[in-house]
PDB file of N, CA and C in Angstrom:
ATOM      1  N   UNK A   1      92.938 150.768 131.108  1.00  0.00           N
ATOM      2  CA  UNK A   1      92.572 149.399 131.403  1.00  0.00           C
ATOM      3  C   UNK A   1      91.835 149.350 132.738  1.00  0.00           C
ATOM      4  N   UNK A   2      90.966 148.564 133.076  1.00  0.00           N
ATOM      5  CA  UNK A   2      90.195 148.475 133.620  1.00  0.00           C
ATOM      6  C   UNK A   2      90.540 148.269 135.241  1.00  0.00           C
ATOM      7  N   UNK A   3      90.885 148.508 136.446  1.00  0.00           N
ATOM      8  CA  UNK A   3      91.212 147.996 137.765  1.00  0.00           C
ATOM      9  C   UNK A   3      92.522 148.621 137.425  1.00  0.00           C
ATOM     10  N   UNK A   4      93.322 149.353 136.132  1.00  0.00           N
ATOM     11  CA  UNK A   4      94.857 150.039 136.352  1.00  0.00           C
ATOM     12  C   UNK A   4      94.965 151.424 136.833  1.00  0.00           C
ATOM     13  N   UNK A   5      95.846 152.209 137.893  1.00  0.00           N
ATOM     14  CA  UNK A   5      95.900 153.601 138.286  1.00  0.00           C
ATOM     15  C   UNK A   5      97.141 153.662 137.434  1.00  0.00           C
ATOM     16  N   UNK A   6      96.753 154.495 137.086  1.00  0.00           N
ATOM     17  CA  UNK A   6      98.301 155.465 136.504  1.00  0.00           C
ATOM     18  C   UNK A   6      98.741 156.453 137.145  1.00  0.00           C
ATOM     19  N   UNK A   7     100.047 156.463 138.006  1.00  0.00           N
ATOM     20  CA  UNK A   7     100.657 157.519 138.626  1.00  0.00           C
ATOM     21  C   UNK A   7     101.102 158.618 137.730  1.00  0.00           C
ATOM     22  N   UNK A   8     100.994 159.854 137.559  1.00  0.00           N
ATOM     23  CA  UNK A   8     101.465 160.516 136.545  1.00  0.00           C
ATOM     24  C   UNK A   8     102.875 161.759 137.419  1.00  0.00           C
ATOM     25  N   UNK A   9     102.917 161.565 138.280  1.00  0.00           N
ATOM     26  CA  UNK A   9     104.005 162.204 139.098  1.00  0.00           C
ATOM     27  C   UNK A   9     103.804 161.527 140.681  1.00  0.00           C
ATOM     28  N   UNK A  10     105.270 160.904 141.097  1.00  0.00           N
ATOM     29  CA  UNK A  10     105.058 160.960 142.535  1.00  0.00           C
ATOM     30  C   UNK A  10     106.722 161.663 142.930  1.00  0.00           C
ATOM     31  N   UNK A  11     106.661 162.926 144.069  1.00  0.00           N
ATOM     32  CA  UNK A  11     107.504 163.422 144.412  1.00  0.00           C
ATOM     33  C   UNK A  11     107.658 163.276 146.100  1.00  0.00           C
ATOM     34  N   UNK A  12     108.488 162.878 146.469  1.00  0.00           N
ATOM     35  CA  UNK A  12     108.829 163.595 148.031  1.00  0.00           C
ATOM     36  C   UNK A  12     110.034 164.367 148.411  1.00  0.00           C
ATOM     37  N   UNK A  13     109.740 165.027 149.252  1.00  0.00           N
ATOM     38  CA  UNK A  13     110.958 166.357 149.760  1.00  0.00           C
ATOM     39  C   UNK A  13     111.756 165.829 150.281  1.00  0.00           C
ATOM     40  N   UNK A  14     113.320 166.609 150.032  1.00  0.00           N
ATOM     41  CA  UNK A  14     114.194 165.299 150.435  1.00  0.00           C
ATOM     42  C   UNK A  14     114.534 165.160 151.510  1.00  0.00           C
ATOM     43  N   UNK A  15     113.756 166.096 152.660  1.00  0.00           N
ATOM     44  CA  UNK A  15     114.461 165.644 154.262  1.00  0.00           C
ATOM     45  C   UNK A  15     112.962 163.957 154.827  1.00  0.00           C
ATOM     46  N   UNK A  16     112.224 164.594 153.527  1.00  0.00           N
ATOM     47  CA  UNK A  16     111.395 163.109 153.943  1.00  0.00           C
ATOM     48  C   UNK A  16     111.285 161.709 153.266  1.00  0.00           C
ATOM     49  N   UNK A  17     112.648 161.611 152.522  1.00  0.00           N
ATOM     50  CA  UNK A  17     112.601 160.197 152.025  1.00  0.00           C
ATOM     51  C   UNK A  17     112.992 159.264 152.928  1.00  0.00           C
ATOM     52  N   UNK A  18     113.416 157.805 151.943  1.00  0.00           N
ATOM     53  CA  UNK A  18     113.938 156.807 153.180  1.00  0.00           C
ATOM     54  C   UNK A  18     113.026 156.668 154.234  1.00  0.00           C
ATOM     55  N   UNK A  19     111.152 157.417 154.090  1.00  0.00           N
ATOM     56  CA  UNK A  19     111.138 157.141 155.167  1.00  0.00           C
ATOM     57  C   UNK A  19     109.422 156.879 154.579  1.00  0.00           C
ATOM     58  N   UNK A  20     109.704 156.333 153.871  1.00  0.00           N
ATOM     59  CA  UNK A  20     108.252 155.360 153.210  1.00  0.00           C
ATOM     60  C   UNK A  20     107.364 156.314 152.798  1.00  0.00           C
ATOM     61  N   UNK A  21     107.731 157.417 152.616  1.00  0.00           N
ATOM     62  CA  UNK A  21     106.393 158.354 152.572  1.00  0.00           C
ATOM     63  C   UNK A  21     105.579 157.942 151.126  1.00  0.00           C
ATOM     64  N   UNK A  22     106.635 157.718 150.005  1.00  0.00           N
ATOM     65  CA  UNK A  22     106.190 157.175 148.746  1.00  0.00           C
ATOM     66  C   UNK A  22     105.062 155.931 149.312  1.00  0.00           C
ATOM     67  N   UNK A  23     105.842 154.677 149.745  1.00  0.00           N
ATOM     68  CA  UNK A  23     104.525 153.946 150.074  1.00  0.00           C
ATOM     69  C   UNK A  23     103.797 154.279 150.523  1.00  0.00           C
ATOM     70  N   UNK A  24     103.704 155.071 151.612  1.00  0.00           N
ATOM     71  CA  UNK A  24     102.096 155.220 151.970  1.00  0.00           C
ATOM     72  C   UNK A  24     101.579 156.478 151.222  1.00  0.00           C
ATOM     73  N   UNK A  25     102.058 157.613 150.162  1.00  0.00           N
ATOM     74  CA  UNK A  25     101.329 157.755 149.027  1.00  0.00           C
ATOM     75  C   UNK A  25     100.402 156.976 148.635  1.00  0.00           C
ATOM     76  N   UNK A  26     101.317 155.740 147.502  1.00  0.00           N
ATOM     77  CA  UNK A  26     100.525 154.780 146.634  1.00  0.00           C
ATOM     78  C   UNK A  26      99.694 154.138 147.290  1.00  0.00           C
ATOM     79  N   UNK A  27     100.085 153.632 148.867  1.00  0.00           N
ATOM     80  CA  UNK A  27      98.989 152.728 148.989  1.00  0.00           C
ATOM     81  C   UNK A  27      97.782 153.380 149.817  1.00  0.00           C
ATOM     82  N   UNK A  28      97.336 154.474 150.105  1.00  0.00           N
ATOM     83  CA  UNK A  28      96.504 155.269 150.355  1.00  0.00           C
ATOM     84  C   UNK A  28      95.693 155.584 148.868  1.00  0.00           C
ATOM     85  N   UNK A  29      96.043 156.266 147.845  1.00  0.00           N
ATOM     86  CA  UNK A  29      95.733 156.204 146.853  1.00  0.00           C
ATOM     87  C   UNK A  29      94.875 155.055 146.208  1.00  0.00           C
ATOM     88  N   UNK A  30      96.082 154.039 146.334  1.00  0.00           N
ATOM     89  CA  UNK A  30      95.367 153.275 145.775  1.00  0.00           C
ATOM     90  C   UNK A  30      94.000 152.178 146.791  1.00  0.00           C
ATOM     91  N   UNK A  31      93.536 152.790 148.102  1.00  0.00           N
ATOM     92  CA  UNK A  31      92.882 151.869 148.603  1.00  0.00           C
ATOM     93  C   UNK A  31      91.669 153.240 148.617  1.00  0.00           C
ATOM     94  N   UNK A  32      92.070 154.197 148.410  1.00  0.00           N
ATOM     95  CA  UNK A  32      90.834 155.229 148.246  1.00  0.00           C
ATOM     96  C   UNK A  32      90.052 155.701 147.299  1.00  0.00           C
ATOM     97  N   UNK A  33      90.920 154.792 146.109  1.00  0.00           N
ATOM     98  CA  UNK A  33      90.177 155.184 144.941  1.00  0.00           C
ATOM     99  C   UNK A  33      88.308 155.242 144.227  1.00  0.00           C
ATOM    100  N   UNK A  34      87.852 153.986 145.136  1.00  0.00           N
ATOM    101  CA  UNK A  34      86.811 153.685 145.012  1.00  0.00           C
ATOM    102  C   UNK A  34      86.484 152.209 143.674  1.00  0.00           C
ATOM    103  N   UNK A  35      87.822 151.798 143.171  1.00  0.00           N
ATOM    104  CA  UNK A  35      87.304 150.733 142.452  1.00  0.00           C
ATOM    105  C   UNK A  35      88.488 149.593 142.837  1.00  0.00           C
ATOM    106  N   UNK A  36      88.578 148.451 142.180  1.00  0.00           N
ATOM    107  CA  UNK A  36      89.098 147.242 142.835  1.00  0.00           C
ATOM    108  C   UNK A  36      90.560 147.392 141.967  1.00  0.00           C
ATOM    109  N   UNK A  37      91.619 148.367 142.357  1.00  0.00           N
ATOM    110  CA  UNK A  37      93.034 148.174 141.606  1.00  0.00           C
ATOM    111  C   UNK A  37      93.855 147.227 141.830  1.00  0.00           C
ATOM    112  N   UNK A  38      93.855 146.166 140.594  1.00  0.00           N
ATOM    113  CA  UNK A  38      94.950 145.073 140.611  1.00  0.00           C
ATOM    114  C   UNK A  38      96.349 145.455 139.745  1.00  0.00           C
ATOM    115  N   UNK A  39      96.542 147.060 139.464  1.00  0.00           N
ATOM    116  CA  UNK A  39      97.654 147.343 139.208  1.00  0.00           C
ATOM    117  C   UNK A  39      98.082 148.756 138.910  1.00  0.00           C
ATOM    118  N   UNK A  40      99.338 148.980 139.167  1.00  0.00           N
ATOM    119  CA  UNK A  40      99.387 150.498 139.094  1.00  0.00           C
ATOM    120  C   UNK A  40     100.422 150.522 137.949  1.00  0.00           C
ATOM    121  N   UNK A  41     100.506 151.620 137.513  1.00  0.00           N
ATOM    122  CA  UNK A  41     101.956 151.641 136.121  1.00  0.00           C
ATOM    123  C   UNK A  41     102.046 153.240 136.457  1.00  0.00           C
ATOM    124  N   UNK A  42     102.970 153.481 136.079  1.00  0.00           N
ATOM    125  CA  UNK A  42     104.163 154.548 135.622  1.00  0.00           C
ATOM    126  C   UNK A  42     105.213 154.800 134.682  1.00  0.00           C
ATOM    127  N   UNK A  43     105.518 155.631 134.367  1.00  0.00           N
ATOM    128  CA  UNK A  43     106.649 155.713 132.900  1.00  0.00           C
ATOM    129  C   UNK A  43     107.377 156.283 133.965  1.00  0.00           C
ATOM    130  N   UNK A  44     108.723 155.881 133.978  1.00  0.00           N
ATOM    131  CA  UNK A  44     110.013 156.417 134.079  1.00  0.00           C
ATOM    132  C   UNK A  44     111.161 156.538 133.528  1.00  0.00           C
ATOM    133  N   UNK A  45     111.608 157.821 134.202  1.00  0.00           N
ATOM    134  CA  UNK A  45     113.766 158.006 133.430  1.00  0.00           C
ATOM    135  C   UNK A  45     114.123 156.087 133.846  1.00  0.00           C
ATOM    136  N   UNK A  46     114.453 155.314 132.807  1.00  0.00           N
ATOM    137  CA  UNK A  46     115.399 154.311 133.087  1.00  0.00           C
ATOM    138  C   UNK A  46     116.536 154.567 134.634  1.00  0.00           C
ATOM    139  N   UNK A  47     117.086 155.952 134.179  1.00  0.00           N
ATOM    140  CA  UNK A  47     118.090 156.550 134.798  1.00  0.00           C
ATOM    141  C   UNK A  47     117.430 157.019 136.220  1.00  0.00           C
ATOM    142  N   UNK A  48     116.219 156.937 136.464  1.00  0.00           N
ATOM    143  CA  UNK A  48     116.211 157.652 137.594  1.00  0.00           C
ATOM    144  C   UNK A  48     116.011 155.861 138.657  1.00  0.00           C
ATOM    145  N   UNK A  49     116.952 155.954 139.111  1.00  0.00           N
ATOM    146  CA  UNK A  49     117.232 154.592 140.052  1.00  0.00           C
ATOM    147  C   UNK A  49     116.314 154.687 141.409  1.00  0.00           C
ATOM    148  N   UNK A  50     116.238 155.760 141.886  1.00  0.00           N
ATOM    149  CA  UNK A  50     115.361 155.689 143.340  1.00  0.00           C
ATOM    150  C   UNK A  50     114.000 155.502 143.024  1.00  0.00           C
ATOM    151  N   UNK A  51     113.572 156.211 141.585  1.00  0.00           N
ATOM    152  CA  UNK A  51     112.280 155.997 141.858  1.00  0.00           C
ATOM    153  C   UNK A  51     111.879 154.155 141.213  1.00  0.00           C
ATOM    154  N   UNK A  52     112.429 153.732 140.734  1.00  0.00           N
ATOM    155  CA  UNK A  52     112.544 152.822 140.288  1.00  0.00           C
ATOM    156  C   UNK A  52     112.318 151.125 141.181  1.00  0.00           C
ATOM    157  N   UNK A  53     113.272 152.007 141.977  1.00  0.00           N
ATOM    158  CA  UNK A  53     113.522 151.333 143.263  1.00  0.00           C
ATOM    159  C   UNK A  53     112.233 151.240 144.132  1.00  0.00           C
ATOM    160  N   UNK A  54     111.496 152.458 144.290  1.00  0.00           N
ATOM    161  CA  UNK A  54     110.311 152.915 145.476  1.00  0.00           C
ATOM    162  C   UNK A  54     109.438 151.838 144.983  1.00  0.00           C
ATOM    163  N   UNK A  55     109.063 151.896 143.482  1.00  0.00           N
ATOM    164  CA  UNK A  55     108.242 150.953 143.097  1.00  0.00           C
ATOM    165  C   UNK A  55     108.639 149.728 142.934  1.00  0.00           C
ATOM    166  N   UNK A  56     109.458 149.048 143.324  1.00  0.00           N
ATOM    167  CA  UNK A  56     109.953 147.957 143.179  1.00  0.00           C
ATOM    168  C   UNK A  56     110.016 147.015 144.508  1.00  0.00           C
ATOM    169  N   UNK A  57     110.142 148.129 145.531  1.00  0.00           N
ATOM    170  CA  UNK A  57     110.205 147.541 146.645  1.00  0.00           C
ATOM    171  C   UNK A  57     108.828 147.811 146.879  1.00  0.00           C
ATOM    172  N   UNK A  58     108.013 148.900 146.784  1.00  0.00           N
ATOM    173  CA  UNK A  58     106.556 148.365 146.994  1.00  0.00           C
ATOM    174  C   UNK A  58     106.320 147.591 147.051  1.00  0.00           C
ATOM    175  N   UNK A  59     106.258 147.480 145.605  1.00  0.00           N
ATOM    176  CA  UNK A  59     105.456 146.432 144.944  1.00  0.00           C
ATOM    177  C   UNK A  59     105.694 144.777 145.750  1.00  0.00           C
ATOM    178  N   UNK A  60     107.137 144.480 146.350  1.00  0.00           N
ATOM    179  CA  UNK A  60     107.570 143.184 147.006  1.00  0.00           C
ATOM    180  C   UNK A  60     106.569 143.664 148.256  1.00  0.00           C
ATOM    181  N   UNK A  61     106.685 144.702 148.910  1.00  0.00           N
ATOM    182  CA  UNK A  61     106.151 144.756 150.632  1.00  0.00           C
ATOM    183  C   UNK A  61     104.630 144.784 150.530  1.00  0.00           C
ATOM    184  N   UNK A  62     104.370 145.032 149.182  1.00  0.00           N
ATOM    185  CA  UNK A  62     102.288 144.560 149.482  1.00  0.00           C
ATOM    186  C   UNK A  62     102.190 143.063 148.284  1.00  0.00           C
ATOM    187  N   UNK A  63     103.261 142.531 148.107  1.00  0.00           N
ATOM    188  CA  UNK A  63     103.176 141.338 147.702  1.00  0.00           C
ATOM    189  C   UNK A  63     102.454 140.984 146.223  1.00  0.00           C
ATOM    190  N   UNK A  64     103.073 142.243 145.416  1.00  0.00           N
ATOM    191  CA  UNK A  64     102.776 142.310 144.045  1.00  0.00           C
ATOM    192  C   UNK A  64     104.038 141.893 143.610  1.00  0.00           C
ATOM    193  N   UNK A  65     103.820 141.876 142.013  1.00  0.00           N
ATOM    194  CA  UNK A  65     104.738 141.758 140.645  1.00  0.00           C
ATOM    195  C   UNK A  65     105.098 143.260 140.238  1.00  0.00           C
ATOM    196  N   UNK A  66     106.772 143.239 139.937  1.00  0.00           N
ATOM    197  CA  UNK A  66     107.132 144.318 139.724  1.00  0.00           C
ATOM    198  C   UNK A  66     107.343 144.161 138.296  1.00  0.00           C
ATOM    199  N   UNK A  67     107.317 144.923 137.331  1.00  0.00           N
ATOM    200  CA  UNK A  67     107.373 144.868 135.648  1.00  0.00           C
ATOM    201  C   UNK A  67     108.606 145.839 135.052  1.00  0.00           C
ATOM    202  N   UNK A  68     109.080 146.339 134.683  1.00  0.00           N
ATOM    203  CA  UNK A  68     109.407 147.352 133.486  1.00  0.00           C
ATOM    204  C   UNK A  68     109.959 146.672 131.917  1.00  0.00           C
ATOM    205  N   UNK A  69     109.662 148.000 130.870  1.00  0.00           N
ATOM    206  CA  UNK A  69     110.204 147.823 130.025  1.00  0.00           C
ATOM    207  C   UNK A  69     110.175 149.097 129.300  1.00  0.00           C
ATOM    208  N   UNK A  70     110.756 149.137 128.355  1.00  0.00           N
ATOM    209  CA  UNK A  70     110.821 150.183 127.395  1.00  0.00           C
ATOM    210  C   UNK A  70     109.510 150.504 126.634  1.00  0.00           C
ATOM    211  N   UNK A  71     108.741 152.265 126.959  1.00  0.00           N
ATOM    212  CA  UNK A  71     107.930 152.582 126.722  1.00  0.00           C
ATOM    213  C   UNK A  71     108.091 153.424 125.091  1.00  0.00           C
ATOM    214  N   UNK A  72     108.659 154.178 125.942  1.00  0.00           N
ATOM    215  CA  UNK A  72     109.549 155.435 124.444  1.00  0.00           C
ATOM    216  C   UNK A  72     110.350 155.555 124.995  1.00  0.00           C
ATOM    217  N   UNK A  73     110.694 155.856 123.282  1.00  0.00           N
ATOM    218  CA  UNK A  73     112.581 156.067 123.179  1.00  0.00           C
ATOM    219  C   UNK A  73     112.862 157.359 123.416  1.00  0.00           C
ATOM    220  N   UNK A  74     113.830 157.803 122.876  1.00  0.00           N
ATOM    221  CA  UNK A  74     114.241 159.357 123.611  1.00  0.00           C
ATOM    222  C   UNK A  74     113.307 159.666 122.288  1.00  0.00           C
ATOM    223  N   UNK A  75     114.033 159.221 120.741  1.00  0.00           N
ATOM    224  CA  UNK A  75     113.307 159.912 119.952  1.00  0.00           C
ATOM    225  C   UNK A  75     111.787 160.288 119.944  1.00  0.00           C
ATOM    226  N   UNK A  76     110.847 159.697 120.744  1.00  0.00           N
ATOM    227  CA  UNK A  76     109.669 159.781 120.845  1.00  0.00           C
ATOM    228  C   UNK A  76     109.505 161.147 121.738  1.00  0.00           C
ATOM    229  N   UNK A  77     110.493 161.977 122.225  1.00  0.00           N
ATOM    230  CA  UNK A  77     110.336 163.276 122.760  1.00  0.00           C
ATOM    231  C   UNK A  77     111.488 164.838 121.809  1.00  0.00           C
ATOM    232  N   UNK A  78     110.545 165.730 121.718  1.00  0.00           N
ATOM    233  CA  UNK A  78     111.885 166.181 121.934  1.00  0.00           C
ATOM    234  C   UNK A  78     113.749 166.639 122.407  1.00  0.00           C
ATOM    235  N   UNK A  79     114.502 166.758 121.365  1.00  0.00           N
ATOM    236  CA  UNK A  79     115.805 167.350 121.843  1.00  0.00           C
ATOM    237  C   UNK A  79     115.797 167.021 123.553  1.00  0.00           C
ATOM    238  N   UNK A  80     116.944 166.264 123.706  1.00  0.00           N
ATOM    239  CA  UNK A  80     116.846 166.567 125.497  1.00  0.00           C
ATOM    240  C   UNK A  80     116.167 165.367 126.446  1.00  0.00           C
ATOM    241  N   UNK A  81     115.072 164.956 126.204  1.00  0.00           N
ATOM    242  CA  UNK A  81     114.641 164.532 126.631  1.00  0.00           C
ATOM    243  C   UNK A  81     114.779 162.410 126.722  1.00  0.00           C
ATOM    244  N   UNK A  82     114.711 161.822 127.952  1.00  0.00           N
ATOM    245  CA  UNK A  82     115.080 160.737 127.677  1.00  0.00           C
ATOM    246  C   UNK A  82     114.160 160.005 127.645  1.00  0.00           C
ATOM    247  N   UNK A  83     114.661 158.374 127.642  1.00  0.00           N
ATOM    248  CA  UNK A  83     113.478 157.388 127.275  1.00  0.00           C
ATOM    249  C   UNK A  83     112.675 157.151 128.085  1.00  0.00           C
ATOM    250  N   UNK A  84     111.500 156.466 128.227  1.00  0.00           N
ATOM    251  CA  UNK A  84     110.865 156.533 129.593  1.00  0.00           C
ATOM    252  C   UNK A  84     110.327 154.882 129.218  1.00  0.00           C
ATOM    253  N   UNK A  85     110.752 154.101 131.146  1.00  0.00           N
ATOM    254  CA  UNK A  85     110.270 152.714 130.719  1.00  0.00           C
ATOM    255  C   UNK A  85     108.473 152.970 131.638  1.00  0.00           C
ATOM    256  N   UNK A  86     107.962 151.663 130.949  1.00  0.00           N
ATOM    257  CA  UNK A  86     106.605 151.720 131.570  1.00  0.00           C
ATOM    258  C   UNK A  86     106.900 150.420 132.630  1.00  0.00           C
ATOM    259  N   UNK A  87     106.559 150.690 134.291  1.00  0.00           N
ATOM    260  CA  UNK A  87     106.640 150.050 135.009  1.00  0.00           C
ATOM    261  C   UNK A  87     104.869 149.877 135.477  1.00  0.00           C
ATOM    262  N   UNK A  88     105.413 148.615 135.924  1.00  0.00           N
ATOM    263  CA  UNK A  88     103.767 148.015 136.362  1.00  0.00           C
ATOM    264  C   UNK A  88     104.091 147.138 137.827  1.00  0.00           C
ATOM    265  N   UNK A  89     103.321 147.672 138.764  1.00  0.00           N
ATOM    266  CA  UNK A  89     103.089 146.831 140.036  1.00  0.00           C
ATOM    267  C   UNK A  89     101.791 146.339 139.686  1.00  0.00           C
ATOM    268  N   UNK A  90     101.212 144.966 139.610  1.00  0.00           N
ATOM    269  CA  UNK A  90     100.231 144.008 140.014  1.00  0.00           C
ATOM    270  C   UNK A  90     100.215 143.565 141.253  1.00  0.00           C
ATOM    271  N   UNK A  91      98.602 143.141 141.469  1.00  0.00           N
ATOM    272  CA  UNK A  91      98.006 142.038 142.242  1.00  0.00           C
ATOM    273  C   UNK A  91      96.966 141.010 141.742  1.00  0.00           C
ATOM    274  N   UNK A  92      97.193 140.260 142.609  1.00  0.00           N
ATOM    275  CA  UNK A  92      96.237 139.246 141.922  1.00  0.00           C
ATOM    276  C   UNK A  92      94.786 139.672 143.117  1.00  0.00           C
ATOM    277  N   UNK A  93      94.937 139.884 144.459  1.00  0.00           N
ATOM    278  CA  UNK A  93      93.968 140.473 145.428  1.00  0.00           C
ATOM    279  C   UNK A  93      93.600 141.033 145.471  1.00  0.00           C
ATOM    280  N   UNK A  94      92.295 141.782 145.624  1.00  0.00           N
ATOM    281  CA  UNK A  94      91.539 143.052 146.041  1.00  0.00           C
ATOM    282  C   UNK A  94      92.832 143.997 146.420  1.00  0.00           C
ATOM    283  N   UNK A  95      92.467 145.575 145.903  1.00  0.00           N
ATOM    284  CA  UNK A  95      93.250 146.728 146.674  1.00  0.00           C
ATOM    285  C   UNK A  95      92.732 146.756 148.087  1.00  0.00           C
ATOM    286  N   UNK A  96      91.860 146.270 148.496  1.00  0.00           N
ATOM    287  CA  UNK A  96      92.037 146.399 150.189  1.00  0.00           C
ATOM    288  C   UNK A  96      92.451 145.292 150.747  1.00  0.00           C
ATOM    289  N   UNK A  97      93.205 144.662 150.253  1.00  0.00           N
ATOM    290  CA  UNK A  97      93.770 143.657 150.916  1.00  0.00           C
ATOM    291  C   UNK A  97      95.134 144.124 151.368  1.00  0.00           C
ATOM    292  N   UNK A  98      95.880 144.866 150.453  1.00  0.00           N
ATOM    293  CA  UNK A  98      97.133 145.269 150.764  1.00  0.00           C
ATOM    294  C   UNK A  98      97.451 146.673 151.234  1.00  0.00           C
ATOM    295  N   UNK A  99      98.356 146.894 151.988  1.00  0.00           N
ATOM    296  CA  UNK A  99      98.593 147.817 152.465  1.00  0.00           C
ATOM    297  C   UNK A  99     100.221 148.336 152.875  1.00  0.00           C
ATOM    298  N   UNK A 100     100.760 149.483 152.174  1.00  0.00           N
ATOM    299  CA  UNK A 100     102.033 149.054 152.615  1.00  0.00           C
ATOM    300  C   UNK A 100     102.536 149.770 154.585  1.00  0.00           C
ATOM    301  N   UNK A 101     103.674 149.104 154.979  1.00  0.00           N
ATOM    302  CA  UNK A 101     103.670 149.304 156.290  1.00  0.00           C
ATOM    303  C   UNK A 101     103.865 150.520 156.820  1.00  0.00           C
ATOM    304  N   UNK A 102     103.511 150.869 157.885  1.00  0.00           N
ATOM    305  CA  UNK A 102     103.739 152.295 158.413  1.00  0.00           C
ATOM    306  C   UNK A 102     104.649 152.351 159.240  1.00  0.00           C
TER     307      UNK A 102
END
């Protein structure tokens, strides 16, 4: 979709969480991309709560809409594997308008 980034992995090391590094990932990313992003999405573990969280509170501190819902089910992967929801941060503003804090 047109103005959407799709994150396809975001990781940080764990003596550097808690300490925004995720936000200023995404919002570097997303102000360097070169086109006007009014939203980012990701599939996640339901179960994985922090990352869930990273994007959630983003999404409040650059003054977007936070989304999820059920993308696929487990059955949609092999043995093992769990469901993954599709989360969406929006804006209604230009990506250089927002920025998350340092």
């Amino acid at each position: 979709r047109p103005g959407t980034l799709f994150v396809w992995q975001l990781w940080v090391s764990p003596q550097d969480r808690r300490q925004r590094v995720a936000h200023a990932l995404l919002a570097h990313v997303r102000a360097t991309t070169g086109v006007n992003v009014t939203a980012v999405e990701a599939t996640i573990d339901p179960a994985n709560t922090a990352s869930l969280r990273t994007f959630a509170s983003w999404a409040k501190d650059t003054s977007g809409t936070f989304n999820q819902r059920r993308e696929l089910a487990s059955t949609d992967f092999p043995p093992g594997h769990g469901a993954e929801d599709l989360i969406q941060v929006r804006w209604i503003e230009s990506s250089t308008r927002h920025t998350s804090p340092s």
